[in-house]
Protein backbone atom coordinates (compact mmCIF):
# COMPACT_ATOMS: atom_id res chain seq x y z
CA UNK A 1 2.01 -43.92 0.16
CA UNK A 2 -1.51 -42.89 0.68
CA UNK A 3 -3.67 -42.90 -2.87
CA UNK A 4 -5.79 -40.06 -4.24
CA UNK A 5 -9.48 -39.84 -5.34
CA UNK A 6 -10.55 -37.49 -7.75
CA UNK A 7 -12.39 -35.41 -5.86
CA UNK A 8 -12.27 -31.31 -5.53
CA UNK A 9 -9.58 -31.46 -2.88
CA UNK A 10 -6.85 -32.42 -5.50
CA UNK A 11 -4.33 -29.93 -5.55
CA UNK A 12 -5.19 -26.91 -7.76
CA UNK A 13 -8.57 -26.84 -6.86
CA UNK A 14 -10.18 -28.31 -10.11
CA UNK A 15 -12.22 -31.12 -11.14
CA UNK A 16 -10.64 -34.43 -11.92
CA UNK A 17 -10.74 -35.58 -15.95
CA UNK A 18 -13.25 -38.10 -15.78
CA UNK A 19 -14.53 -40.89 -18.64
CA UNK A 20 -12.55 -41.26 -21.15
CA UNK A 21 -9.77 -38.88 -20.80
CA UNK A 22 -9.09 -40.06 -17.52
CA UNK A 23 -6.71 -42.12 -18.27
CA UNK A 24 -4.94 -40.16 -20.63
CA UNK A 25 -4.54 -37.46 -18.45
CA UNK A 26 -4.58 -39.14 -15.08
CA UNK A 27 -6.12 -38.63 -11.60
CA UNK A 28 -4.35 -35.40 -11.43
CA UNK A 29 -5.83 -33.73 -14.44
CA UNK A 30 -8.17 -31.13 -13.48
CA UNK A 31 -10.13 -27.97 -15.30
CA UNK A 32 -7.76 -25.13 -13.49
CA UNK A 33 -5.78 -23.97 -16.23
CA UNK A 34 -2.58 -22.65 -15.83
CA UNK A 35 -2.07 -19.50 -17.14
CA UNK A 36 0.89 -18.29 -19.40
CA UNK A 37 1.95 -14.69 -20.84
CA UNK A 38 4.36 -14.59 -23.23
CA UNK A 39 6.96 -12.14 -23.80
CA UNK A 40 8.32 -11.46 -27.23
CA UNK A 41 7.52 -12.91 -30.52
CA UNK A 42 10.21 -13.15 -32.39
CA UNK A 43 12.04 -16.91 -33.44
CA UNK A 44 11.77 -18.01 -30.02
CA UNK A 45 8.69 -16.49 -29.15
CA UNK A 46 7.03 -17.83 -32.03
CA UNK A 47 7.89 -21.07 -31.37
CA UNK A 48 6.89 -21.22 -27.61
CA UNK A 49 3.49 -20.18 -28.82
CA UNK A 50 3.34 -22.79 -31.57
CA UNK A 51 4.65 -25.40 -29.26
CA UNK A 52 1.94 -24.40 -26.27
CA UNK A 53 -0.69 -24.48 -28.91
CA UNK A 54 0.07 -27.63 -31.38
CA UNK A 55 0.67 -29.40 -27.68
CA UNK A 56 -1.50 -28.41 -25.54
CA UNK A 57 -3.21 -31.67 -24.69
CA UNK A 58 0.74 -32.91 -24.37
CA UNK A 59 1.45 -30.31 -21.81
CA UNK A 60 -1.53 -30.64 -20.25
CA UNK A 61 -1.04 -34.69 -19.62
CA UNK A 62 2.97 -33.34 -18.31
CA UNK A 63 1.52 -30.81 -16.11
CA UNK A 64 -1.16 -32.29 -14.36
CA UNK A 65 -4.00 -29.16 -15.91
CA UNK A 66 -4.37 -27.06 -18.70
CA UNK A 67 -2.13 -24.86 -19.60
CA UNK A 68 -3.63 -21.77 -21.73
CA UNK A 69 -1.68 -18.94 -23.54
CA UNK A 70 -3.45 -16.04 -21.77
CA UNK A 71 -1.28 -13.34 -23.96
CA UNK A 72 1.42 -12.13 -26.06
CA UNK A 73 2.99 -9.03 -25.71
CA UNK A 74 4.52 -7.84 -28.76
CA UNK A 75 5.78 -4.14 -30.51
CA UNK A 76 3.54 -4.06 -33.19
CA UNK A 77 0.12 -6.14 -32.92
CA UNK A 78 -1.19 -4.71 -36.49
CA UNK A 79 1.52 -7.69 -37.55
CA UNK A 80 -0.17 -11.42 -39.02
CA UNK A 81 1.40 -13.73 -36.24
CA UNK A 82 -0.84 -16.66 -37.14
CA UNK A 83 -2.73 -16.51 -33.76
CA UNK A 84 -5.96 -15.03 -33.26
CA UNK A 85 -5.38 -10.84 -32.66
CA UNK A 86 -7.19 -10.74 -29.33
CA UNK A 87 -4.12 -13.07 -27.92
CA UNK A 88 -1.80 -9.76 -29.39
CA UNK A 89 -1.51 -6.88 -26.70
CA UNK A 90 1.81 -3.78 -26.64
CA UNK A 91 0.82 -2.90 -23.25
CA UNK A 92 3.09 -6.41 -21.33
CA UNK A 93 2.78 -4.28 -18.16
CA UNK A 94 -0.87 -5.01 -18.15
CA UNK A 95 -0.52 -8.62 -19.62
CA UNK A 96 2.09 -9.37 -16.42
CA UNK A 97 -0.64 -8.03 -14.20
CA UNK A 98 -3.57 -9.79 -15.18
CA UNK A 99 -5.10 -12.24 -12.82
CA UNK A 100 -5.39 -15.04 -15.11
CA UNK A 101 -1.73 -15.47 -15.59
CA UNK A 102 0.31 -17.43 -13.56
CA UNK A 103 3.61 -18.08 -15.40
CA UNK A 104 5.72 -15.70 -17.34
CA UNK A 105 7.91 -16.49 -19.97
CA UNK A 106 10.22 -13.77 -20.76
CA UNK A 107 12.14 -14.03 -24.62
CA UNK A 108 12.39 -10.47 -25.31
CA UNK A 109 16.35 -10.58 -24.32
CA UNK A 110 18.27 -7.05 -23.49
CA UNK A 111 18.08 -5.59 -20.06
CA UNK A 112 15.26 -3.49 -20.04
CA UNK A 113 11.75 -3.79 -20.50
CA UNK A 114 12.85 -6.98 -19.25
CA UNK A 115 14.06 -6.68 -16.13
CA UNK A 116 11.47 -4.75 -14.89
CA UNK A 117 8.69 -6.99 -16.27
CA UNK A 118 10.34 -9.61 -15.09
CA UNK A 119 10.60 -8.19 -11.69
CA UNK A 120 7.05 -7.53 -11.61
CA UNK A 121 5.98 -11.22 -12.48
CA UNK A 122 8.24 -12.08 -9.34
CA UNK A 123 6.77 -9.41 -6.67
CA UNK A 124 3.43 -10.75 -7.85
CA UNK A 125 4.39 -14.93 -7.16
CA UNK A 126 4.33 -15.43 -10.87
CA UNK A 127 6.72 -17.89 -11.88
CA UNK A 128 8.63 -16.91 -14.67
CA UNK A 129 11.37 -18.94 -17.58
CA UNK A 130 13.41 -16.75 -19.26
CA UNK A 131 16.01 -17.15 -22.20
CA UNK A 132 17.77 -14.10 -21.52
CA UNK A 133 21.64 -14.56 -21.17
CA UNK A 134 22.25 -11.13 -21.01
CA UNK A 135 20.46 -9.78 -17.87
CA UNK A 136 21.32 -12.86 -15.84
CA UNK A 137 24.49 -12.36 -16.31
CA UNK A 138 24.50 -9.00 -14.29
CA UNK A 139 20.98 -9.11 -12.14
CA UNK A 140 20.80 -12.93 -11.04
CA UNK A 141 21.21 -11.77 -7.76
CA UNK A 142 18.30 -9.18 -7.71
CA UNK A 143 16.11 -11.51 -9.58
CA UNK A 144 16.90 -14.84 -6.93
CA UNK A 145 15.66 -12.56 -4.62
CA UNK A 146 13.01 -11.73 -5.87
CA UNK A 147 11.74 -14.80 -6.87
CA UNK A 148 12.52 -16.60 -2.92
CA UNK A 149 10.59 -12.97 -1.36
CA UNK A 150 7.62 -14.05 -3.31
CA UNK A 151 7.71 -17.86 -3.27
CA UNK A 152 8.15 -18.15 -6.88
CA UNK A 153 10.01 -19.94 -9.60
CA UNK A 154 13.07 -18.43 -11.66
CA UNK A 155 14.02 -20.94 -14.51
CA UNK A 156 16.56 -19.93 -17.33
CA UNK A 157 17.62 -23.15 -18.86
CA UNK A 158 17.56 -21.86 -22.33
CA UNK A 159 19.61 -18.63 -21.46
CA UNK A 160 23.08 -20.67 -21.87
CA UNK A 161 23.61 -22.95 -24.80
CA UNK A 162 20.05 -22.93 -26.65
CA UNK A 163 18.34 -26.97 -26.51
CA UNK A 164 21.54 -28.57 -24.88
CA UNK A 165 20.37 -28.97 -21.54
CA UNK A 166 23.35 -27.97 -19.11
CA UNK A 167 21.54 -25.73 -16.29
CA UNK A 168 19.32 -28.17 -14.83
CA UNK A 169 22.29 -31.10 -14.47
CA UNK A 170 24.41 -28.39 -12.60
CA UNK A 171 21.85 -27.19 -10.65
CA UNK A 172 20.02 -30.73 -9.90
CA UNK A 173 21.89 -33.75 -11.08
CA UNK A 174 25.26 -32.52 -9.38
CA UNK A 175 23.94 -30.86 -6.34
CA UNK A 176 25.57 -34.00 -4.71
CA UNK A 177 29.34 -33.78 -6.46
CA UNK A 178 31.74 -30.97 -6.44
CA UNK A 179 32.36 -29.48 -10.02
CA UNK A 180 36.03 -28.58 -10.91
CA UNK A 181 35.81 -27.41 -13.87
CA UNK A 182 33.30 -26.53 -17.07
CA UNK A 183 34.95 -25.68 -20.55
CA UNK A 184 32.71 -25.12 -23.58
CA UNK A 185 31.72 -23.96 -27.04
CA UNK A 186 28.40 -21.71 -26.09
CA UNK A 187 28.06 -19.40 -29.17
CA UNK A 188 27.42 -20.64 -32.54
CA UNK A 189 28.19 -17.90 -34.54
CA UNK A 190 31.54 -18.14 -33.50
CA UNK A 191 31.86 -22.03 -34.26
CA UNK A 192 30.62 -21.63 -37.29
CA UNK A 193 33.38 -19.04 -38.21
CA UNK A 194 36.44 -20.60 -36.85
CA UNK A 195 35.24 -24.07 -38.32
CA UNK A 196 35.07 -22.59 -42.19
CA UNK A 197 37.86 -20.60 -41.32
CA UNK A 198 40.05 -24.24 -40.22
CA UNK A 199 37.86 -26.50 -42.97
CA UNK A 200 38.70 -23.61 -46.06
CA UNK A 201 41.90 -21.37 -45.29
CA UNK A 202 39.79 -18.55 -46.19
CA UNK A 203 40.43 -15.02 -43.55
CA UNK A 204 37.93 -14.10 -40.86
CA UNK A 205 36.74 -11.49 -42.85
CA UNK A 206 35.84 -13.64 -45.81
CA UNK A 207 34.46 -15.95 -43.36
CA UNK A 208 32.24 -13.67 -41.32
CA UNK A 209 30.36 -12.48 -44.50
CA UNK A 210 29.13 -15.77 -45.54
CA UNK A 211 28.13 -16.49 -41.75
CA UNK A 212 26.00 -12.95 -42.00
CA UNK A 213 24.79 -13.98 -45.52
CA UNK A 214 23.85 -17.80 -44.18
CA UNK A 215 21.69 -16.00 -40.96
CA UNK A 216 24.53 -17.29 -38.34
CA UNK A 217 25.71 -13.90 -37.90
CA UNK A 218 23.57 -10.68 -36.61
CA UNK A 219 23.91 -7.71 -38.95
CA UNK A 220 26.24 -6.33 -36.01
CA UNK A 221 27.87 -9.05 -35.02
CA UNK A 222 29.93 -7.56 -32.24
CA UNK A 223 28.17 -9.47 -29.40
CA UNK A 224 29.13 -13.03 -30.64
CA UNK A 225 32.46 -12.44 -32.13
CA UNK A 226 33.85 -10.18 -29.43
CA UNK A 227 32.74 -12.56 -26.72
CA UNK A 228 30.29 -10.46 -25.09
CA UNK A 229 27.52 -13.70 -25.44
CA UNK A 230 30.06 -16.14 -24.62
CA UNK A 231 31.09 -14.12 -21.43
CA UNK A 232 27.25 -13.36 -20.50
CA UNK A 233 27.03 -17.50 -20.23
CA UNK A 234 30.21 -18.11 -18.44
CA UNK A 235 29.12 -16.00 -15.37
CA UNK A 236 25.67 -17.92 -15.40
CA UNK A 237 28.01 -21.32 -15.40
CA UNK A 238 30.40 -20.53 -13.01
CA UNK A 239 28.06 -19.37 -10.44
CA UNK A 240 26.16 -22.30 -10.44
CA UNK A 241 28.88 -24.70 -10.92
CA UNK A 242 30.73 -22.90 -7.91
CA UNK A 243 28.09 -21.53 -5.81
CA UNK A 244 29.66 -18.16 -5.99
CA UNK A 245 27.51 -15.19 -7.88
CA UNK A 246 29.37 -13.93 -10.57
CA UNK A 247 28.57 -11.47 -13.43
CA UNK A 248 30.06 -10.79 -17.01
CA UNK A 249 31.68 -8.04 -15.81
CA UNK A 250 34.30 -10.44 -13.59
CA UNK A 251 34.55 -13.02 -17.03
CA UNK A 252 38.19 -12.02 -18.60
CA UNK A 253 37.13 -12.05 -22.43
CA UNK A 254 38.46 -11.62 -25.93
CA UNK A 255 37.32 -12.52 -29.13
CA UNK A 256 37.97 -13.68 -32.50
CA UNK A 257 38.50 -10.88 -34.61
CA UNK A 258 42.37 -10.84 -34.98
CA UNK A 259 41.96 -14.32 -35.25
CA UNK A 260 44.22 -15.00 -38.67
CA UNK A 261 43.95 -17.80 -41.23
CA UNK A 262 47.53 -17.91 -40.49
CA UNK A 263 46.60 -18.91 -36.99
CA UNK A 264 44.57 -21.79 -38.24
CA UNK A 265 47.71 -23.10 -40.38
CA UNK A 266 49.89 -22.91 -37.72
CA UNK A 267 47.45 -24.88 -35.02
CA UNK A 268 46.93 -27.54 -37.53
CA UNK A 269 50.71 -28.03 -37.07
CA UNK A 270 50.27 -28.85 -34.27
CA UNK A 271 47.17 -31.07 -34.63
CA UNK A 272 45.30 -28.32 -33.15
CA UNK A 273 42.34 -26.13 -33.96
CA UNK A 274 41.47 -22.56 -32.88
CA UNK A 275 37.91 -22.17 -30.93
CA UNK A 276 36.22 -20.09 -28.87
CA UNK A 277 36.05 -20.93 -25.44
CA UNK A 278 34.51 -20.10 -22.09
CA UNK A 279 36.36 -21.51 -19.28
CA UNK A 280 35.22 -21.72 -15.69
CA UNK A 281 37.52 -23.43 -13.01
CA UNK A 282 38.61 -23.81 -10.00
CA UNK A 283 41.85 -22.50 -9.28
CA UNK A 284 44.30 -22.02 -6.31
CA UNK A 285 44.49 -19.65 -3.57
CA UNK A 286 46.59 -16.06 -4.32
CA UNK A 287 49.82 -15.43 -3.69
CA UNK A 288 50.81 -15.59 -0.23
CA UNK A 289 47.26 -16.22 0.65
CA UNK A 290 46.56 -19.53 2.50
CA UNK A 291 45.30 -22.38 0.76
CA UNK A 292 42.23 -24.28 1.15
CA UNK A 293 44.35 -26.72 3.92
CA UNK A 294 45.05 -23.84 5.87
CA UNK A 295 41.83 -22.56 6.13
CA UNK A 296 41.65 -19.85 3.17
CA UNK A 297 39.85 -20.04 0.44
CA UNK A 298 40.71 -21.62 -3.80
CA UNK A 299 39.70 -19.01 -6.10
CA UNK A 300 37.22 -19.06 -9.55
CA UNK A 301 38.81 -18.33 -12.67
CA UNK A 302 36.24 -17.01 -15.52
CA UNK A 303 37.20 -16.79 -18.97
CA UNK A 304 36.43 -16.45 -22.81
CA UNK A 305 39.62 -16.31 -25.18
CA UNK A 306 40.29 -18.07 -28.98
CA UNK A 307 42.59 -20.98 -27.69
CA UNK A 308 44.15 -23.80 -29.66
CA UNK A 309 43.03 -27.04 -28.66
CA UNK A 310 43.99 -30.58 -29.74
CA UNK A 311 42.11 -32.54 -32.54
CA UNK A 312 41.99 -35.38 -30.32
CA UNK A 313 39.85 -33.19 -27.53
CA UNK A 314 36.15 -33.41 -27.55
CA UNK A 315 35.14 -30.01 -28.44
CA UNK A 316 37.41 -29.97 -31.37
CA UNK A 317 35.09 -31.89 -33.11
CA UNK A 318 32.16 -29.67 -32.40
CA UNK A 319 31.69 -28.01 -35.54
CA UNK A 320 29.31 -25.51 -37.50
CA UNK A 321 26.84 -23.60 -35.51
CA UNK A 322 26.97 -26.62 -32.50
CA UNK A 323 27.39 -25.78 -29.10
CA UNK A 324 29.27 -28.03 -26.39
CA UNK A 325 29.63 -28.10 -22.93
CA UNK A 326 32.47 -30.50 -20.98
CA UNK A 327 31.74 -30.73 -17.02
CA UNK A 328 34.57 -32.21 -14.73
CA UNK A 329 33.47 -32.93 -11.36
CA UNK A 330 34.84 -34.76 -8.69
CA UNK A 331 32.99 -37.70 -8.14
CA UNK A 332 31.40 -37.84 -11.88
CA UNK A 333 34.59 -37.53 -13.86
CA UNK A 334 33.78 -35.81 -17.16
CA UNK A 335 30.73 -34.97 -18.65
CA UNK A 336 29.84 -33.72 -21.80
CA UNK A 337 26.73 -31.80 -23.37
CA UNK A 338 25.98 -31.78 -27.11
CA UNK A 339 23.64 -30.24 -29.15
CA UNK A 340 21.72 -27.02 -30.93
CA UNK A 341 22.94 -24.10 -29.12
CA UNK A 342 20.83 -21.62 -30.72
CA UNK A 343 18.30 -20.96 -33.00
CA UNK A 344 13.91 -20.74 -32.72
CA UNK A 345 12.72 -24.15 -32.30
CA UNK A 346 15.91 -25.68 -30.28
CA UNK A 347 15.93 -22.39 -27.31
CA UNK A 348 12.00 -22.76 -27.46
CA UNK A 349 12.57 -26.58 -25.82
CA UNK A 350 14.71 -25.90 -23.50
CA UNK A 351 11.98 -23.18 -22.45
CA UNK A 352 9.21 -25.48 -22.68
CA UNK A 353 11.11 -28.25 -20.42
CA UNK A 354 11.33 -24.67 -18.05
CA UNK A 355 7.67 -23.90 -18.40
CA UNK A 356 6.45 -27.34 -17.73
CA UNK A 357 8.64 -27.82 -15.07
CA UNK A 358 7.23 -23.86 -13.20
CA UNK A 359 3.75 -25.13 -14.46
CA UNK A 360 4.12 -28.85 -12.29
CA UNK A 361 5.63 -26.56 -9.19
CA UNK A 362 2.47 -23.85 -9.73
CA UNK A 363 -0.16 -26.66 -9.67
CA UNK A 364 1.72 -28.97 -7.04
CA UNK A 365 2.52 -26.17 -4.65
CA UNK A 366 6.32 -27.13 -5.40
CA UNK A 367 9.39 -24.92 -5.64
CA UNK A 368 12.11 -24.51 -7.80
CA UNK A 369 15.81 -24.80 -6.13
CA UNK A 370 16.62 -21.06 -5.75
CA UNK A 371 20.21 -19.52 -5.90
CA UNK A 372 22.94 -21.12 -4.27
CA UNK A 373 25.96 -18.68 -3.57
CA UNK A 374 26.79 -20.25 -0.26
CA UNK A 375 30.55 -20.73 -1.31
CA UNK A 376 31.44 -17.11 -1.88
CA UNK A 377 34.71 -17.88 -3.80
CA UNK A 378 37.20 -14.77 -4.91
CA UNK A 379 37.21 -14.26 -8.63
CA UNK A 380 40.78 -15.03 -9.84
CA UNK A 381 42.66 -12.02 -11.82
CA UNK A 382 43.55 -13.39 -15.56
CA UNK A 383 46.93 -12.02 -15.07
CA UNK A 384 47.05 -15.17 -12.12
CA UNK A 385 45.70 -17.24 -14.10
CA UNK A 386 48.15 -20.02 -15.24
CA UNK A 387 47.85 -21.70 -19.02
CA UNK A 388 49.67 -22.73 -21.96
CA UNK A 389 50.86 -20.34 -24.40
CA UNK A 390 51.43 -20.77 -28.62
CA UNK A 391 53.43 -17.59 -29.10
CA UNK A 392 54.09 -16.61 -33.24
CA UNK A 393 57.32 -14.43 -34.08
CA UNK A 394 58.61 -12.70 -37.36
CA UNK A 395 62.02 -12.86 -36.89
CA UNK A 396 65.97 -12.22 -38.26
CA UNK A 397 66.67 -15.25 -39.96
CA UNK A 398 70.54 -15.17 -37.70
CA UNK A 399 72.49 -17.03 -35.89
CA UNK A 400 71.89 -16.47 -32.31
CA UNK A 401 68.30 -15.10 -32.42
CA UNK A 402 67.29 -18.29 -31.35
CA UNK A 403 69.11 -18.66 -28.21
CA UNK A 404 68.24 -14.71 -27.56
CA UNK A 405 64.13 -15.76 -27.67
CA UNK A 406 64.93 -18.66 -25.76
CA UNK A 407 66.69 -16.31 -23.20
CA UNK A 408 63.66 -13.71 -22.60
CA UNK A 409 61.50 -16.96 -22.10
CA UNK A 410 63.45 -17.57 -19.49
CA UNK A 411 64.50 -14.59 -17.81
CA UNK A 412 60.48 -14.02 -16.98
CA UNK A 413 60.16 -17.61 -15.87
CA UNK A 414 58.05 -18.79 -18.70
CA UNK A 415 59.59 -22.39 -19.22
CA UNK A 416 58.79 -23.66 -23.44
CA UNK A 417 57.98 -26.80 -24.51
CA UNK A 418 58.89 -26.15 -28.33
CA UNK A 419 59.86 -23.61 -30.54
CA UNK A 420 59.91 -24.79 -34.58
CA UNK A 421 61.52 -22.64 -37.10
CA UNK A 422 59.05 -21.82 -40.77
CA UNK A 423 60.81 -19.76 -43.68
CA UNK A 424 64.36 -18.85 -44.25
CA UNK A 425 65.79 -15.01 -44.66
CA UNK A 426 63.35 -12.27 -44.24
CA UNK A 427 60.07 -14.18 -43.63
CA UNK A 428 61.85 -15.96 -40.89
CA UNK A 429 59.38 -17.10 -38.39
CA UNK A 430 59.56 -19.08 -34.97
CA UNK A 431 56.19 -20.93 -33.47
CA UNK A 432 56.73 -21.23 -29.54
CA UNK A 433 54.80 -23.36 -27.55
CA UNK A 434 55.13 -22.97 -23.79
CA UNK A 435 54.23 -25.35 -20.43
CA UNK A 436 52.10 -23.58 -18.28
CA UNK A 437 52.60 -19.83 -17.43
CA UNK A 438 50.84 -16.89 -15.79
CA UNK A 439 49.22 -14.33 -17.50
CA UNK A 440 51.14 -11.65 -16.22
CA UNK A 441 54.56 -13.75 -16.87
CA UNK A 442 53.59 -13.98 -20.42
CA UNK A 443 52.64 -10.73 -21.37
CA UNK A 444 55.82 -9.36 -19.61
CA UNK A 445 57.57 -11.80 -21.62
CA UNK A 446 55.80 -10.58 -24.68
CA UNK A 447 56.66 -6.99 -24.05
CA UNK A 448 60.13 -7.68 -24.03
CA UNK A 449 60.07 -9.98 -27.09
CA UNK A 450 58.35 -6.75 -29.24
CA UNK A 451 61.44 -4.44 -28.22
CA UNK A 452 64.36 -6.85 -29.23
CA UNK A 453 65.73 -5.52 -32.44
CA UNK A 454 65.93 -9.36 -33.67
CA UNK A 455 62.10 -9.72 -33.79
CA UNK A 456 60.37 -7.83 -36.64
CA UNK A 457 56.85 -8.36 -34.70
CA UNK A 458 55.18 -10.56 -31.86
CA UNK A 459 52.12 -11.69 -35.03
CA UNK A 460 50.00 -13.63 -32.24
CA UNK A 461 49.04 -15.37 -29.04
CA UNK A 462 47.36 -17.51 -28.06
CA UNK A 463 46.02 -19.87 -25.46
CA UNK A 464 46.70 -23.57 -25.11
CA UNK A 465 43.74 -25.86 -23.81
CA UNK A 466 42.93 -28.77 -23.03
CA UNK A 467 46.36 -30.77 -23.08
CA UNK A 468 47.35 -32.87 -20.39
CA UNK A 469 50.05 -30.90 -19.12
């Protein structure tokens, strides 16, 4: 390996740090600064800034130069943000343009400004690290593109589950394996509900106003407890885990709004708990269709549902506002990732680990691996989608009602694993679990349960996961 001199050829075209701070920053440290625009100031903008400036000789050391805050673009700049004004600017058209700026970090979130600002930072070879779960979800493609046209950098660690890093390993650390299968806990709100709701007995209602009272839950909470975040960060999983682009609108979802505290007594029956889950797998060819042997193709199954899942599984101990991420691959086995999934401070790391990362490739004249969609899987349907079921029915405490569930169960080909009896006379009610079924088998079988005059009301259903059958 040949060695380098500090001289003006180094990479970057700056001056090599020399006396004393040579050695703390290196050969490679030079006076060409790297320049940065922020996007957004709110909890995570305001901590990238802080970060950049409370560790700038840090990042400087990391990067190999300087790296300078050229800019933030905020709605109001009248506001105290604790930087000097002059960094302040509304007009983040004009602070994408500039010529000082090199790197853009985007934490606005929603689709638009955003897309097109970020779009513009592309066409212009400005890297750019974004946090914004939303509009990858449905404009990865456009933006990939974008970003290999112009021979710049697209990184969006922090878009999925906050400080836990989970992107970079799927992209990077398992480009080598083949990935089966990623299950996970990646909203917090939602933990944090279903956790008080198992650790209390209180209702989701109950629940859900102490979560907006603590600051886990938005004022509208719809996003995060009808699945609409959860969904957003399953399509960003699953296509890099598979290859294979997929957006929210292909991730099955529901959320946890009907989600009873009578649900949570009857999991812990079962040595169960109820959470949130996005699910990305693997899953076989269609019906009729040839498999992967025979030259077809295995399918990608994407989805976010409440699901019972034993205490003895690893998420089931992820509590509170924690996220968690389990990766199966191949050649790997299982993997798990642990850690803050939201919040200022914890999503501004995982964008700093992004921005050092662009900043290295900007001053190194390296490149970030770009989108890899090579596989081209078929999304799955949910209704082919085979799981376990935990099916809850009011029912006429009579002889015979029994055998006449059991019967429907079976005439749709749904085989069950258990069925226990709770209550006597009119509050009657049978629990029945089920081996693994289609989606379509069960809700037929569900249909026909709701019109037998022996069942006062199908009360719930729900998803088994993570069992070994």
């Amino acid at each position: 390996m040949n060695s380098v001199s500090r001289s003006d050829s180094i990479p970057g075209g700056g001056r090599a740090t020399d006396g004393p701070d040579a050695a703390k920053f290196g050969v490679w440290a030079t006076d060409r600064p790297i320049g940065v625009a922020v996007l957004g100031m709110g909890n995570v903008g305001t901590e990238v800034v802080r970060i950049l400036r409370d560790h700038a000789d840090d990042l400087r050391a990391r990067v190999g130069a300087p790296v300078v805050l050229r800019g933030v673009a905020v709605r109001n700049s009248d506001a105290d943000r604790g930087i000097p004004a002059e960094l302040l600017t509304t007009d983040a058209d004009a602070l994408v343009a500039r010529d000082d700026v090199d790197l853009v970090v985007e934490v606005i979130g929603g689709i638009d400004p955003a897309r097109r600002l970020i779009l513009a930072a592309l066409n212009a070879g400005k890297s750019v690290v974004t946090a914004n779960k939303a509009l990858l979800a449905d404009y990865t493609g456009e933006l990939a593109a974008a970003a290999e046209r112009n021979r710049a950098d697209l990184y969006f660690e922090a878009a999925v589950a906050g400080a836990i890093p989970v992107v970079r390993p799927l992209i990077q650390s398992l480009s080598g394996d083949r990935v089966n299968k990623v299950v996970g806990i990646v909203n917090g709100t939602t933990n944090f509900i279903l956790s008080a709701m198992d650790e209390t007995g209180a209702d989701y209602g109950d629940t859900l106003q102490e979560a907006t009272r603590l600051g886990y839950a938005e004022a509208d909470p719809t996003a995060d407890v009808e699945g609409y975040d959860a969904a957003a960060k399953a399509a960003i999983l699953a296509s890099l885990a598979f290859h294979t682009r997929v957006t929210a609108a292909d991730v099955y979802r529901e959320g946890i709004s009907k989600i009873t505290a009578e649900d949570l007594e009857t999991a812990s029956a079962l040595d169960c708990t109820v959470k949130l889950l996005a699910i990305c797998e693997r899953v076989a060819a269609g019906p009729g269709e040839p498999g992967p042997e025979e030259g077809g193709k295995e399918r990608v199954s994407v989805r976010v549902y409440p699901a019972l899942i034993p205490r003895k599984h690893p998420l089931a101990a992820v509590t509170g506002a924690f996220n968690a991420v389990v990766v199966e691959a191949e050649n790997a086995g299982r993997l798990m990732f642990y850690g803050q999934g939201a919040g200022g401070a914890p999503t501004a790391s995982a964008v700093l680990g992004d921005l050092v990362m662009a900043a290295r490739n900007k001053f190194f004249g390296g490149r970030a691996p770009g989108e890899s969609v090579y596989a081209e899987l078929p999304i799955a349907p949910i209704g082919d989608t085979p799981t376990r079921y935990h099916v809850n029915l009011q029912v006429a405490d009579r002889p015979g009602v029994l055998a006449k569930v059991a019967g429907e169960f079976a005439n749709h080909e749904v085989s069950i694993s258990t069925v226990r009896q709770e209550g006597h006379g009119a509050g009657a009610r049978l629990v029945v679990v089920t081996h693994h079924a289609s989606e379509s088998a069960l809700a037929d079988t569900v249909a026909a349960l709701a019109e037998m005059e022996s069942v006062t009301s199908v009360t719930s259903v729900l998803r088994l996961e993570g069992t070994n059958e």
